[in-house]
PDB file of N, CA and C in Angstrom:
ATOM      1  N   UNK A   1     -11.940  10.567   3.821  1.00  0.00           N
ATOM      2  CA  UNK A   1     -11.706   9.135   3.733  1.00  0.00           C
ATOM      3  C   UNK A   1     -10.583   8.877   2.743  1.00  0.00           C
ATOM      4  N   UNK A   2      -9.941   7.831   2.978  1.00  0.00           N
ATOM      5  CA  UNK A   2      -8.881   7.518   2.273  1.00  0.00           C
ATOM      6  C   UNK A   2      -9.149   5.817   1.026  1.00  0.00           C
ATOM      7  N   UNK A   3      -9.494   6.622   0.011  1.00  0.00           N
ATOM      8  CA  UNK A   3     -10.115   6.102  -0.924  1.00  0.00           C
ATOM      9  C   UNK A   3      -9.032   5.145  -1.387  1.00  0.00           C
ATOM     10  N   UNK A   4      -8.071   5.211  -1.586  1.00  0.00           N
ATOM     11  CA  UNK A   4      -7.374   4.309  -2.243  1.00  0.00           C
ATOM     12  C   UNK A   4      -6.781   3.598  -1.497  1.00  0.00           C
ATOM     13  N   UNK A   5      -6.817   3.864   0.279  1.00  0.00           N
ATOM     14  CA  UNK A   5      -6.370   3.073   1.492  1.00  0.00           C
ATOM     15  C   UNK A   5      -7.439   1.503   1.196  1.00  0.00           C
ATOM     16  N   UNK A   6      -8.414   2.298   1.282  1.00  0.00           N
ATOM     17  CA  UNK A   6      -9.593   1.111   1.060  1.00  0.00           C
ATOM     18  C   UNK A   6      -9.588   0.168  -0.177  1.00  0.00           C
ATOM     19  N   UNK A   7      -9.624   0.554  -1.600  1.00  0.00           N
ATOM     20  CA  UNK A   7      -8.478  -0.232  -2.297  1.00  0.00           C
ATOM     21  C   UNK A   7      -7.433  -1.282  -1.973  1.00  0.00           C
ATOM     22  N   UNK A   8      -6.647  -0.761  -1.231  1.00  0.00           N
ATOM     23  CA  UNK A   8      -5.636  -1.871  -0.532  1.00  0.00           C
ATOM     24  C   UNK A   8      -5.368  -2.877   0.568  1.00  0.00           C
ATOM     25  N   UNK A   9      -6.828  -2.686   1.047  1.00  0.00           N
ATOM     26  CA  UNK A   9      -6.999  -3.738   1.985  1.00  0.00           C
ATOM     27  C   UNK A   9      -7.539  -4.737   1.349  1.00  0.00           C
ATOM     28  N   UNK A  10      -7.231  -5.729   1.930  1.00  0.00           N
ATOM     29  CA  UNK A  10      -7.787  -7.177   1.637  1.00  0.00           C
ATOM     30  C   UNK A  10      -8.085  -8.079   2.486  1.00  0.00           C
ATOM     31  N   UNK A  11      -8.618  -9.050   2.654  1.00  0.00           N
ATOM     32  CA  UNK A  11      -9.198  -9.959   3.581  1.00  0.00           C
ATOM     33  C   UNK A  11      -8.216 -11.113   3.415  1.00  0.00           C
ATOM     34  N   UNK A  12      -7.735 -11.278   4.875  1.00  0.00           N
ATOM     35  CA  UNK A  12      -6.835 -11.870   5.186  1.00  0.00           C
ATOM     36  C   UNK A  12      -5.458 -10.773   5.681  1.00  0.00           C
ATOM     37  N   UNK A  13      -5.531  -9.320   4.770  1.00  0.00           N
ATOM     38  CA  UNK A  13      -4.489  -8.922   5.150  1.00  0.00           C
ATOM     39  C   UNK A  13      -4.574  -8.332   6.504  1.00  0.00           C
ATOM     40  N   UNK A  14      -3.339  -7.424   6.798  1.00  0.00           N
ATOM     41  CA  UNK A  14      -3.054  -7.344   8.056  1.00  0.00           C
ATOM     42  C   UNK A  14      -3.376  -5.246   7.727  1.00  0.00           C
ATOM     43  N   UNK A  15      -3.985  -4.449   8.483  1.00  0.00           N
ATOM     44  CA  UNK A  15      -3.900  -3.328   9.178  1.00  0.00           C
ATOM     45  C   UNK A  15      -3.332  -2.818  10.012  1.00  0.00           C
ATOM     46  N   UNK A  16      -2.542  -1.711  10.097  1.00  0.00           N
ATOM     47  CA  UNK A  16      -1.769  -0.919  11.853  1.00  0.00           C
ATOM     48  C   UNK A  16      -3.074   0.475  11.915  1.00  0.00           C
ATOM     49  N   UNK A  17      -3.227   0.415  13.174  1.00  0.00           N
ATOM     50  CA  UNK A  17      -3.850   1.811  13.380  1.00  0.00           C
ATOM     51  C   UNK A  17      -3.337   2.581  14.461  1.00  0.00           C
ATOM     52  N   UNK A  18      -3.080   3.778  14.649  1.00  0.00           N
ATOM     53  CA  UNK A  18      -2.156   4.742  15.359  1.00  0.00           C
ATOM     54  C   UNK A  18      -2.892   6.297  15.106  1.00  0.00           C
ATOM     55  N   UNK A  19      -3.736   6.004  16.242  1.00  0.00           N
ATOM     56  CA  UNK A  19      -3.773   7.913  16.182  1.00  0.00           C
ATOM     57  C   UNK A  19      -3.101   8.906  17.433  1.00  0.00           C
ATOM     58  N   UNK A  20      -1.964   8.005  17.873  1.00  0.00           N
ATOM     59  CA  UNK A  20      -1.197   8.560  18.842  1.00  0.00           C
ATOM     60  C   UNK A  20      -1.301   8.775  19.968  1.00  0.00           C
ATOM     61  N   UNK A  21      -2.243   8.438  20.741  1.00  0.00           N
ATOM     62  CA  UNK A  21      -3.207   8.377  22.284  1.00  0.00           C
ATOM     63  C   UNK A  21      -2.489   7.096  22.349  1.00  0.00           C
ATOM     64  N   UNK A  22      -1.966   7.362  23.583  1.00  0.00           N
ATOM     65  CA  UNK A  22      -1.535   5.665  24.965  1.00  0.00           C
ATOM     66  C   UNK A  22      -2.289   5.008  24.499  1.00  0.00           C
ATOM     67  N   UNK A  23      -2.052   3.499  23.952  1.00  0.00           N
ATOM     68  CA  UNK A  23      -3.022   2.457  23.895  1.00  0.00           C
ATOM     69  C   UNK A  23      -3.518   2.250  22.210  1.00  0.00           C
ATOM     70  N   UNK A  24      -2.923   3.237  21.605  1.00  0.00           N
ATOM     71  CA  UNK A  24      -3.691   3.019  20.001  1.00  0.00           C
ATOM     72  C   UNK A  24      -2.443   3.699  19.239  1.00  0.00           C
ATOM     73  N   UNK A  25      -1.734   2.940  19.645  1.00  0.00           N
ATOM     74  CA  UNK A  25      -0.394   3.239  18.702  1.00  0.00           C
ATOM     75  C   UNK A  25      -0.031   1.984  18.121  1.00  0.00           C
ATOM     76  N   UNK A  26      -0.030   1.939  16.715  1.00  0.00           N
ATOM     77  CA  UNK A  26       0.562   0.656  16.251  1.00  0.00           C
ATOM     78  C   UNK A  26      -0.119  -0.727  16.206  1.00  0.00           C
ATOM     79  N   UNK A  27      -1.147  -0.701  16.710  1.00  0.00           N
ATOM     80  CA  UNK A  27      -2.066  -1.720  16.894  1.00  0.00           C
ATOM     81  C   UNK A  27      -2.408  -1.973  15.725  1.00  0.00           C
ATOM     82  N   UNK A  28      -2.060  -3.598  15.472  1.00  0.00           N
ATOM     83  CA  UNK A  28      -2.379  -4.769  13.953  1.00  0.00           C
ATOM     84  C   UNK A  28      -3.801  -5.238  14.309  1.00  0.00           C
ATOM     85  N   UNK A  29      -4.215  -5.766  13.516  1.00  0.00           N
ATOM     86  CA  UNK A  29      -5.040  -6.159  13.304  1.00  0.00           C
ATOM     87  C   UNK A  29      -5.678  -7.113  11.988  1.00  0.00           C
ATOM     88  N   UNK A  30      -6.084  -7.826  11.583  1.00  0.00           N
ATOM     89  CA  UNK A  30      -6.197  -9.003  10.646  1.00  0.00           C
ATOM     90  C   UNK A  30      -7.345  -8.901  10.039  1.00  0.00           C
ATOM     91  N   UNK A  31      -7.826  -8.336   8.540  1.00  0.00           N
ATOM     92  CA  UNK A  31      -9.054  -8.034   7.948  1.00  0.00           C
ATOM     93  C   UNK A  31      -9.448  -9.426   7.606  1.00  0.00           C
ATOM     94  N   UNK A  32     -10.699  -9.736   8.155  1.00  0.00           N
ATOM     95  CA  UNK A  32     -11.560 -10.577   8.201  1.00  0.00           C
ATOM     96  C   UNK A  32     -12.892 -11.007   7.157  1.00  0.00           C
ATOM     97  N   UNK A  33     -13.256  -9.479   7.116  1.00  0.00           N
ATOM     98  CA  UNK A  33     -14.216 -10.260   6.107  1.00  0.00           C
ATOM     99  C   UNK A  33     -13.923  -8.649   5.522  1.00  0.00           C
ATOM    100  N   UNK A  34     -14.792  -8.285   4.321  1.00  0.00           N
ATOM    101  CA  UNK A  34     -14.893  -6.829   3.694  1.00  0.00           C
ATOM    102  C   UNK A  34     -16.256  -6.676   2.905  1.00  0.00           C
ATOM    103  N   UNK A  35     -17.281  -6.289   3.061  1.00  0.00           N
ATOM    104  CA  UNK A  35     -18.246  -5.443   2.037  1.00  0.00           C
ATOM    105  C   UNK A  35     -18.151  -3.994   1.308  1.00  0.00           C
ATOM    106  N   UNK A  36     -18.837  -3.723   0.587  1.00  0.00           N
ATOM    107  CA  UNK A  36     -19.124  -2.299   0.055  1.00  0.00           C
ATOM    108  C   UNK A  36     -18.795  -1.045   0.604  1.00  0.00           C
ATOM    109  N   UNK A  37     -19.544  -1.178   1.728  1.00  0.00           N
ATOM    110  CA  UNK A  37     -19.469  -0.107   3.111  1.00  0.00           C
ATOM    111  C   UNK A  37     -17.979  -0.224   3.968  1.00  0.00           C
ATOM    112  N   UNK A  38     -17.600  -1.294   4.298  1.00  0.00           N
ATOM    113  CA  UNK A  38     -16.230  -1.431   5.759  1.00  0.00           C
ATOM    114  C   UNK A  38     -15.799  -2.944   5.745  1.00  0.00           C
ATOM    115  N   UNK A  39     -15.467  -3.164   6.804  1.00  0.00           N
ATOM    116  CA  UNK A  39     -14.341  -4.133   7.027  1.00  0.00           C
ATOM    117  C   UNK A  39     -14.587  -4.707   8.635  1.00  0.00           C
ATOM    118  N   UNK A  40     -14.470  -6.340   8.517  1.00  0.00           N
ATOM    119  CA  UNK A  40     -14.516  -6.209   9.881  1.00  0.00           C
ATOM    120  C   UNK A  40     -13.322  -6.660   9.884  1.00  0.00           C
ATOM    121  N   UNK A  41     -12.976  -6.496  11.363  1.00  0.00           N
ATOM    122  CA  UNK A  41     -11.182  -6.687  11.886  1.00  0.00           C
ATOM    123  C   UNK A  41     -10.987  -6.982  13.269  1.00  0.00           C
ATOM    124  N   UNK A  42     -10.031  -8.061  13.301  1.00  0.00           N
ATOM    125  CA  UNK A  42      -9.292  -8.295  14.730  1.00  0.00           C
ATOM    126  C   UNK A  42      -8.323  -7.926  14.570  1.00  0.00           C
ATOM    127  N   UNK A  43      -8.608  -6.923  16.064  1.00  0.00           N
ATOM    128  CA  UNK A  43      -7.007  -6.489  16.173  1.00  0.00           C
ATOM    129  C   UNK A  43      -6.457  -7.526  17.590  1.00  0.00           C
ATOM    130  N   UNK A  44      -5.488  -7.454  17.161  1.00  0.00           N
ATOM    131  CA  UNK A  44      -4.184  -8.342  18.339  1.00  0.00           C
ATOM    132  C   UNK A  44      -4.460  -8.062  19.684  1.00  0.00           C
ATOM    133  N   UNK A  45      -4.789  -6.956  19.761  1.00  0.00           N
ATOM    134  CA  UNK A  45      -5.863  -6.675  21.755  1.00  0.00           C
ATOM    135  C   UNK A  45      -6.663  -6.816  21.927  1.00  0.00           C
ATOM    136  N   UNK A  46      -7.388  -7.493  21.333  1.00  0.00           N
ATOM    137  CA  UNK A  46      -8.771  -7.319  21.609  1.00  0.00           C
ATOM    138  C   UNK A  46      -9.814  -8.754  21.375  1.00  0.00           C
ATOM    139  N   UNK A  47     -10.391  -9.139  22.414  1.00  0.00           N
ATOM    140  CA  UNK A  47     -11.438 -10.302  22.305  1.00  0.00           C
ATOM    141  C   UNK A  47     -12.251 -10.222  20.692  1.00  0.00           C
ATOM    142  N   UNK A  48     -13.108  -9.211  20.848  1.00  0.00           N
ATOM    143  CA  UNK A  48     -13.926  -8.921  20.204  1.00  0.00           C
ATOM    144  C   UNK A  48     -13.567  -8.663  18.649  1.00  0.00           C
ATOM    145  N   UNK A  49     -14.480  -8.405  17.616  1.00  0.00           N
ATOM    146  CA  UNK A  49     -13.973  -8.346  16.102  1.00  0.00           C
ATOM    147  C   UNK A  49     -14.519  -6.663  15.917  1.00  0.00           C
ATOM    148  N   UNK A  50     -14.307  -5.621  15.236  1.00  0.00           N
ATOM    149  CA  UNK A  50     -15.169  -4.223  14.660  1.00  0.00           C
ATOM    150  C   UNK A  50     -15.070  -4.120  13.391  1.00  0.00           C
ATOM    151  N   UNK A  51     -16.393  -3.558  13.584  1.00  0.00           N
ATOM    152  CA  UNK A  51     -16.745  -3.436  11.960  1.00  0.00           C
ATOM    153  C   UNK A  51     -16.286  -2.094  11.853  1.00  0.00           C
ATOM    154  N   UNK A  52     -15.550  -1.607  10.779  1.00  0.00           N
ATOM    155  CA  UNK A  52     -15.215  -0.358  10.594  1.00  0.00           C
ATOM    156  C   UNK A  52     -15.422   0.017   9.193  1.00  0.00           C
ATOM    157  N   UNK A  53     -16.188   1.448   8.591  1.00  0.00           N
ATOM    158  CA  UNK A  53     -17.030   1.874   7.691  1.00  0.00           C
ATOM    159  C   UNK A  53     -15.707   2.186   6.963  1.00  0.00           C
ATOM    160  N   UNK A  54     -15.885   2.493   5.917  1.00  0.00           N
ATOM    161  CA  UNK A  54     -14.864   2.901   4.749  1.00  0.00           C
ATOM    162  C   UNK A  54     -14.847   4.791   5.040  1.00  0.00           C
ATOM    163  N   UNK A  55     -16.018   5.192   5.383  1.00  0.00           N
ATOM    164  CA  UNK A  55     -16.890   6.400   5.278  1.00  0.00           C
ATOM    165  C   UNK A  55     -16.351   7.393   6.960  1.00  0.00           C
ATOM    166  N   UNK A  56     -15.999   6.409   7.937  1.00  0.00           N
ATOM    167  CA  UNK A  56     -15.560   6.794   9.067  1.00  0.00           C
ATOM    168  C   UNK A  56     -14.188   7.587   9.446  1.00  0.00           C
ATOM    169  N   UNK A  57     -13.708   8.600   9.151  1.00  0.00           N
ATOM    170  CA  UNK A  57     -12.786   9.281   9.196  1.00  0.00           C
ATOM    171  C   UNK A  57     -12.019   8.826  10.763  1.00  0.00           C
ATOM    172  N   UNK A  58     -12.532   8.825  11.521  1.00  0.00           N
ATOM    173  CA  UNK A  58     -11.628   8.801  12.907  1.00  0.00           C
ATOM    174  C   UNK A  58     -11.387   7.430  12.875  1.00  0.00           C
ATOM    175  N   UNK A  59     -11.969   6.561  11.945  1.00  0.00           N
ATOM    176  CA  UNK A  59     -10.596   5.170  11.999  1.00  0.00           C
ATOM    177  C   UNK A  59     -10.251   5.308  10.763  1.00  0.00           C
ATOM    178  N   UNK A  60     -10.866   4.908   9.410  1.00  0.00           N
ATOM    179  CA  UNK A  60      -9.440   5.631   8.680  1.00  0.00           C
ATOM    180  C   UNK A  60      -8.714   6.295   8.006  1.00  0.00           C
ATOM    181  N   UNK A  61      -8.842   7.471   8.732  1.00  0.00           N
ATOM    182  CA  UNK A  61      -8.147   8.601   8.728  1.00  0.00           C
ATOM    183  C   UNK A  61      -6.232   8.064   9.283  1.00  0.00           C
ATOM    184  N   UNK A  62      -6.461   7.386  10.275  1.00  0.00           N
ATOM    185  CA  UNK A  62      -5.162   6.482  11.008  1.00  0.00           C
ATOM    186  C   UNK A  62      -5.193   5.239  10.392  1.00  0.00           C
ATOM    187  N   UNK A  63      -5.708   4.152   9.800  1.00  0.00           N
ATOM    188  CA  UNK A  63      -5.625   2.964   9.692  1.00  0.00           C
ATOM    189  C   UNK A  63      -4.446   3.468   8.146  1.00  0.00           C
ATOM    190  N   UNK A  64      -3.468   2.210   8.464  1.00  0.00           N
ATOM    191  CA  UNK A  64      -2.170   2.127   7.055  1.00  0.00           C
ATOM    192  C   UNK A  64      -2.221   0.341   7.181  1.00  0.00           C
ATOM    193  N   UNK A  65      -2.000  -0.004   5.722  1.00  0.00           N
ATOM    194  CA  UNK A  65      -2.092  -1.198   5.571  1.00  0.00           C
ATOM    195  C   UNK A  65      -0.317  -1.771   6.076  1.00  0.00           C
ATOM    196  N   UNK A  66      -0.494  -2.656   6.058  1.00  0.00           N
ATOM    197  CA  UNK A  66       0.767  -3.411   6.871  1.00  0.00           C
ATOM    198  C   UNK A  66       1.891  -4.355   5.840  1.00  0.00           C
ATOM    199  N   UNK A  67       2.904  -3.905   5.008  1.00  0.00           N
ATOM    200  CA  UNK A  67       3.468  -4.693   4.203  1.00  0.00           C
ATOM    201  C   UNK A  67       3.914  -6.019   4.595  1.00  0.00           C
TER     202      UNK A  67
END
């Protein structure tokens, strides 16, 4: 896990996630709310909101915050 990634998110800010597969390259997304554990987030494709764990390597392992 990327400990100090998590540090730098903030609610309201913006996320890219890219683990290089068609379809998940570059994809923003808008941090919404944040607890202890994760983050929930809309990303720009998607209806729906995900909660994503701090603790979850296969999202962010790829998630970079968005200047």
């Amino acid at each position: 896990m990327k400990l100090n990634l998590a540090h730098q998110i903030k609610v309201g800010g913006r996320i890219s996630y890219n683990d290089c597969r068609p379809g998940h390259e570059d994809v923003e997304a808008v941090v919404l709310a944040m607890d202890a554990r994760g983050m929930t987030v809309q990303f720009d494709d998607r209806a729906d909101t995900t909660y994503i764990l701090f603790s979850e390597p296969q999202w962010m392992d790829f998630i970079s915050v968005v200047q």
